[in-house]
N, C-alpha and C. Protein backbone atom coordinates (compact mmCIF):
# COMPACT_ATOMS: atom_id res chain seq x y z
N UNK A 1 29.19 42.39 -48.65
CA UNK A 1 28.45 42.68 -47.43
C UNK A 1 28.61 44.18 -47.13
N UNK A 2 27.59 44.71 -46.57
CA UNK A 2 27.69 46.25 -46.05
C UNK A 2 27.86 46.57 -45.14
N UNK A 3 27.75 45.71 -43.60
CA UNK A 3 27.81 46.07 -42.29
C UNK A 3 27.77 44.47 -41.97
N UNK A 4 29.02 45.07 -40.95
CA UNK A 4 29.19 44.00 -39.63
C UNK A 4 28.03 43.50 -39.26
N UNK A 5 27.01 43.88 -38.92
CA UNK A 5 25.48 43.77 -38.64
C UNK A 5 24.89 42.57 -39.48
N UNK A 6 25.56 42.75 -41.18
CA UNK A 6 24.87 41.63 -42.33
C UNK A 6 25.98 40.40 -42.15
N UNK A 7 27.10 40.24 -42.13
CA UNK A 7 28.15 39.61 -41.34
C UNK A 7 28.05 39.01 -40.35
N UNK A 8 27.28 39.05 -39.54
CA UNK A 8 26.69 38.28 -38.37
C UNK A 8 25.71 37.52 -38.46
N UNK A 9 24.92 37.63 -39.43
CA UNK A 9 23.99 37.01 -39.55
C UNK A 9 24.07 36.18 -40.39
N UNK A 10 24.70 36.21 -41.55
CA UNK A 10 25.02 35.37 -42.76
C UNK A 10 25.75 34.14 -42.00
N UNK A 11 26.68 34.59 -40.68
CA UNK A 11 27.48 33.52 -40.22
C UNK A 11 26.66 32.42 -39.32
N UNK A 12 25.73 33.35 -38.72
CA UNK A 12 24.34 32.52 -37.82
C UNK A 12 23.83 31.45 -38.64
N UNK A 13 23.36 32.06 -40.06
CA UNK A 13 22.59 31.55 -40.77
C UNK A 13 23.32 30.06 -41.07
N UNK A 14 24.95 30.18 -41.76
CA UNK A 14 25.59 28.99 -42.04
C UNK A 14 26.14 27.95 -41.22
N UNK A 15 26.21 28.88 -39.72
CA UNK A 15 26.44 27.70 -38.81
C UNK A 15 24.85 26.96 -38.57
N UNK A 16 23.91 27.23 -38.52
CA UNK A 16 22.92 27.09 -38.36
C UNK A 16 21.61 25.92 -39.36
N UNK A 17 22.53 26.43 -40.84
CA UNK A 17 22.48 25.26 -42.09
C UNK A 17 23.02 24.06 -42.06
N UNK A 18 24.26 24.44 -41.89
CA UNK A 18 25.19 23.27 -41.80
C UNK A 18 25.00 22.05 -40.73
N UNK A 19 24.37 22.67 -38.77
CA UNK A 19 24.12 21.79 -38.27
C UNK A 19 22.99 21.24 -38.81
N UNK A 20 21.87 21.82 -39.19
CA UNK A 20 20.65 21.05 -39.64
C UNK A 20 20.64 20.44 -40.92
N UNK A 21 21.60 20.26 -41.68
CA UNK A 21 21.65 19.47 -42.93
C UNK A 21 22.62 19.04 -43.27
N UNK A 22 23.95 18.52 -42.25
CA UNK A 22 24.88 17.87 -42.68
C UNK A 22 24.90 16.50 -41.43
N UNK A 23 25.18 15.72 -41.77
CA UNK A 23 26.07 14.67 -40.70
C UNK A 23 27.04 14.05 -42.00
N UNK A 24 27.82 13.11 -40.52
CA UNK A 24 28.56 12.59 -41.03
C UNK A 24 28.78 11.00 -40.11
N UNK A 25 28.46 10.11 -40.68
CA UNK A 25 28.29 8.58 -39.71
C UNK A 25 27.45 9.00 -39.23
N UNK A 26 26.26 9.63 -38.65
CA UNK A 26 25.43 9.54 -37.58
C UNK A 26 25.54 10.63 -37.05
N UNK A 27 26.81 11.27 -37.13
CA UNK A 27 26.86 12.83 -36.33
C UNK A 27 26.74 14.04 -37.14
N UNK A 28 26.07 14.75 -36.19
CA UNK A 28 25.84 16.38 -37.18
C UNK A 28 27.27 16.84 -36.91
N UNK A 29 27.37 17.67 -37.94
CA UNK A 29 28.46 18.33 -38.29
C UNK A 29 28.23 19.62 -38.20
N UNK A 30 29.30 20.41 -37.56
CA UNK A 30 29.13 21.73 -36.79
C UNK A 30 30.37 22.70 -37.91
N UNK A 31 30.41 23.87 -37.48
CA UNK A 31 31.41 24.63 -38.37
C UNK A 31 32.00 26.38 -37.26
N UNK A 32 33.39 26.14 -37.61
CA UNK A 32 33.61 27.39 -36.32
C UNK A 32 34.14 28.46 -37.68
N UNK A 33 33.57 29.94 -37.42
CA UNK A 33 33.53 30.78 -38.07
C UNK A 33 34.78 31.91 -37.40
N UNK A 34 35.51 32.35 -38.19
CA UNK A 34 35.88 33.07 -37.61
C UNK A 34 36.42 34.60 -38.89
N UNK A 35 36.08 35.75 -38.20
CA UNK A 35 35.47 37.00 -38.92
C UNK A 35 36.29 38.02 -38.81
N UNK A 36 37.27 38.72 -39.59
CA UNK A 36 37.86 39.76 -39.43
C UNK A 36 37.28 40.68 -40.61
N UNK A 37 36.08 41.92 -40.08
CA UNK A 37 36.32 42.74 -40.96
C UNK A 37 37.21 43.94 -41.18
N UNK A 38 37.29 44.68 -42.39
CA UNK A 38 38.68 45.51 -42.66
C UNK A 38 37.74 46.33 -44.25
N UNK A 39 38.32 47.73 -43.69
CA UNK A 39 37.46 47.92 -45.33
C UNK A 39 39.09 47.79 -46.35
N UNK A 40 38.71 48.28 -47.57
CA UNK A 40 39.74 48.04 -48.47
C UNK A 40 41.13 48.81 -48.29
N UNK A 41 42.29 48.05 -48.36
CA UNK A 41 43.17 49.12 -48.25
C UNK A 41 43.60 49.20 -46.39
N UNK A 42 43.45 48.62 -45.98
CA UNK A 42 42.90 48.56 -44.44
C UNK A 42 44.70 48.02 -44.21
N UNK A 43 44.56 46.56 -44.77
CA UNK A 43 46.02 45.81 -44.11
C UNK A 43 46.03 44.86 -45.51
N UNK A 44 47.36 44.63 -45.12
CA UNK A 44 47.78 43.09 -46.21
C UNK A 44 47.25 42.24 -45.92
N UNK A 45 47.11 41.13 -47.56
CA UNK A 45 46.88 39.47 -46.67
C UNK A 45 47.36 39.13 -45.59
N UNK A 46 48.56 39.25 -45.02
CA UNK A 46 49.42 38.70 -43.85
C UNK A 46 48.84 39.13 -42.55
N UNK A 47 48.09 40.37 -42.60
CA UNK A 47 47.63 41.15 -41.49
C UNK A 47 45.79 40.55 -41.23
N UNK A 48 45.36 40.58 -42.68
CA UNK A 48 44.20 40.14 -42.37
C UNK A 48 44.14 38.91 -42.20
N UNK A 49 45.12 38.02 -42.83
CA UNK A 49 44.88 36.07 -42.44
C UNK A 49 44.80 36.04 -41.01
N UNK A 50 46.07 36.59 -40.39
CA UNK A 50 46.19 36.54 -38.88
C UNK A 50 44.95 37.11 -37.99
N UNK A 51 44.31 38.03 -38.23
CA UNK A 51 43.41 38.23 -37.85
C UNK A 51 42.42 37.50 -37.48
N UNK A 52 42.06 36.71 -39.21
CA UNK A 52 40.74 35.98 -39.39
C UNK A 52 41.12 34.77 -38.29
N UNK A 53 42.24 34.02 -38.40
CA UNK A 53 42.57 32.85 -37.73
C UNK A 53 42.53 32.80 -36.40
N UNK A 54 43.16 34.30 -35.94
CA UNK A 54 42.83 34.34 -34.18
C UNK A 54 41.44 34.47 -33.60
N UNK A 55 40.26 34.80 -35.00
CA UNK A 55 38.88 35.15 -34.89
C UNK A 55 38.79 33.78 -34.89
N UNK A 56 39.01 32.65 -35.81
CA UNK A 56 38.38 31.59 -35.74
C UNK A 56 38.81 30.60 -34.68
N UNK A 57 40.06 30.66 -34.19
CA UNK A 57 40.80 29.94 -32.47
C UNK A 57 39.42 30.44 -31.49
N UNK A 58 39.26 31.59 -31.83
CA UNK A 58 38.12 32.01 -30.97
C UNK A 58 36.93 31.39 -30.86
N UNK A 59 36.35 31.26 -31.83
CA UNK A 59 35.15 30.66 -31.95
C UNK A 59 35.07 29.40 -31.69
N UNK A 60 36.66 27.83 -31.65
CA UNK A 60 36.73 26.80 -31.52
C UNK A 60 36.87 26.77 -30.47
N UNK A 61 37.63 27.70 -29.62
CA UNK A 61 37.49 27.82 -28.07
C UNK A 61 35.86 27.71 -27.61
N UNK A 62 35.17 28.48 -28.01
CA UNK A 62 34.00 28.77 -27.03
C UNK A 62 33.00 27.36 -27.51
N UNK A 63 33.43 26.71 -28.38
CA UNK A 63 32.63 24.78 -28.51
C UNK A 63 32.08 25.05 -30.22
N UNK A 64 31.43 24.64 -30.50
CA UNK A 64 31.04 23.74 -31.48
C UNK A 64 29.95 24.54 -32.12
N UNK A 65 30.14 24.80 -33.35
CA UNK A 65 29.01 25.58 -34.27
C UNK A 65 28.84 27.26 -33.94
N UNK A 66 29.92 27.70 -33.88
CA UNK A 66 30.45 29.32 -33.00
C UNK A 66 31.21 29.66 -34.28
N UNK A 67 30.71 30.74 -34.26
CA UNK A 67 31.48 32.26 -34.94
C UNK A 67 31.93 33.10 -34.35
N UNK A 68 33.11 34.17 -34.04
CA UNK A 68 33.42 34.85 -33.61
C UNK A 68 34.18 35.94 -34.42
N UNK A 69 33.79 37.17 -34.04
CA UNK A 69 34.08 38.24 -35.14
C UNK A 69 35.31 39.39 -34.37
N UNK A 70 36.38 39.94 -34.96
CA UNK A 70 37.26 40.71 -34.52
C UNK A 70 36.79 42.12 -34.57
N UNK A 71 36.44 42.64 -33.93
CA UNK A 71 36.51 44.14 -34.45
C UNK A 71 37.46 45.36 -33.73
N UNK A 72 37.85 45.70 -34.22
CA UNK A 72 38.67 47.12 -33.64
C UNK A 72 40.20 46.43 -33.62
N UNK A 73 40.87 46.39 -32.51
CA UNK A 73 41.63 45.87 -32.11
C UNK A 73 41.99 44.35 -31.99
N UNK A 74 43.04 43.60 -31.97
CA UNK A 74 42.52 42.06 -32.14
C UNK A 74 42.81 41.60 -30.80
N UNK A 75 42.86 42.54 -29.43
CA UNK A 75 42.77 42.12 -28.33
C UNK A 75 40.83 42.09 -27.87
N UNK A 76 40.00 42.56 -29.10
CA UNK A 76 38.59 43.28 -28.83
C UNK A 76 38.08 42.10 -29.61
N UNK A 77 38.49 40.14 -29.61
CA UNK A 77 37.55 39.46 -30.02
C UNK A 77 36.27 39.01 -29.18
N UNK A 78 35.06 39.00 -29.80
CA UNK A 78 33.88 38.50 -28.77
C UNK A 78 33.28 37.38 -29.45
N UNK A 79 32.31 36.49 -28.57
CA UNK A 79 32.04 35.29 -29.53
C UNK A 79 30.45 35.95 -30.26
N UNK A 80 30.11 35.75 -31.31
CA UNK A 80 29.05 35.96 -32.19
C UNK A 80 27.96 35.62 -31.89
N UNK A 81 28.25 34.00 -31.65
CA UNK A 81 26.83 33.27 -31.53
C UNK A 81 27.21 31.57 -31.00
N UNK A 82 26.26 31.13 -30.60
CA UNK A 82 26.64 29.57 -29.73
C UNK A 82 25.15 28.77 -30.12
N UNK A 83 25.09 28.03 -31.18
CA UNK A 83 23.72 27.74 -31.62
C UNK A 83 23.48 26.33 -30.60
């Protein structure tokens, strides 16, 4: 990916697939995204897992079929999208 910008949308797109072509018993099935970008060299696995995971608490907080992306700081998470 090249920009946060293409990153947002790819995540729209799959929460967005997934509700319209999955169930499960009868229920659609939703998916919570959660997004830490970092260019290379940025932080360790340990730094970026934690990241991604407090991005994705985020997105399960705000309900069902949500992405939420970290940027800057990881006090600076916002939610992405709420389909």
């Amino acid at each position: 990916m090249r920009s946060v910008h293409e990153v947002k949308k790819r995540a729209l797109s799959i929460c967005k697939t997934i509700k319209e072509h999955f169930s499960q018993k009868g229920k659609k099935v939703t998916v919570s995204i959660g997004i830490a970008p970092v260019t290379v060299g940025q932080c360790g696995f340990d730094t970026l897992y934690l990241a991604a995971d407090k991005a994705l608490y985020c997105a399960k907080e705000k309900g069902k079929n949500t992405a939420c992306i970290l940027e800057g700081h990881m006090e600076s998470v916002f939610q992405l999208a709420k389909i």
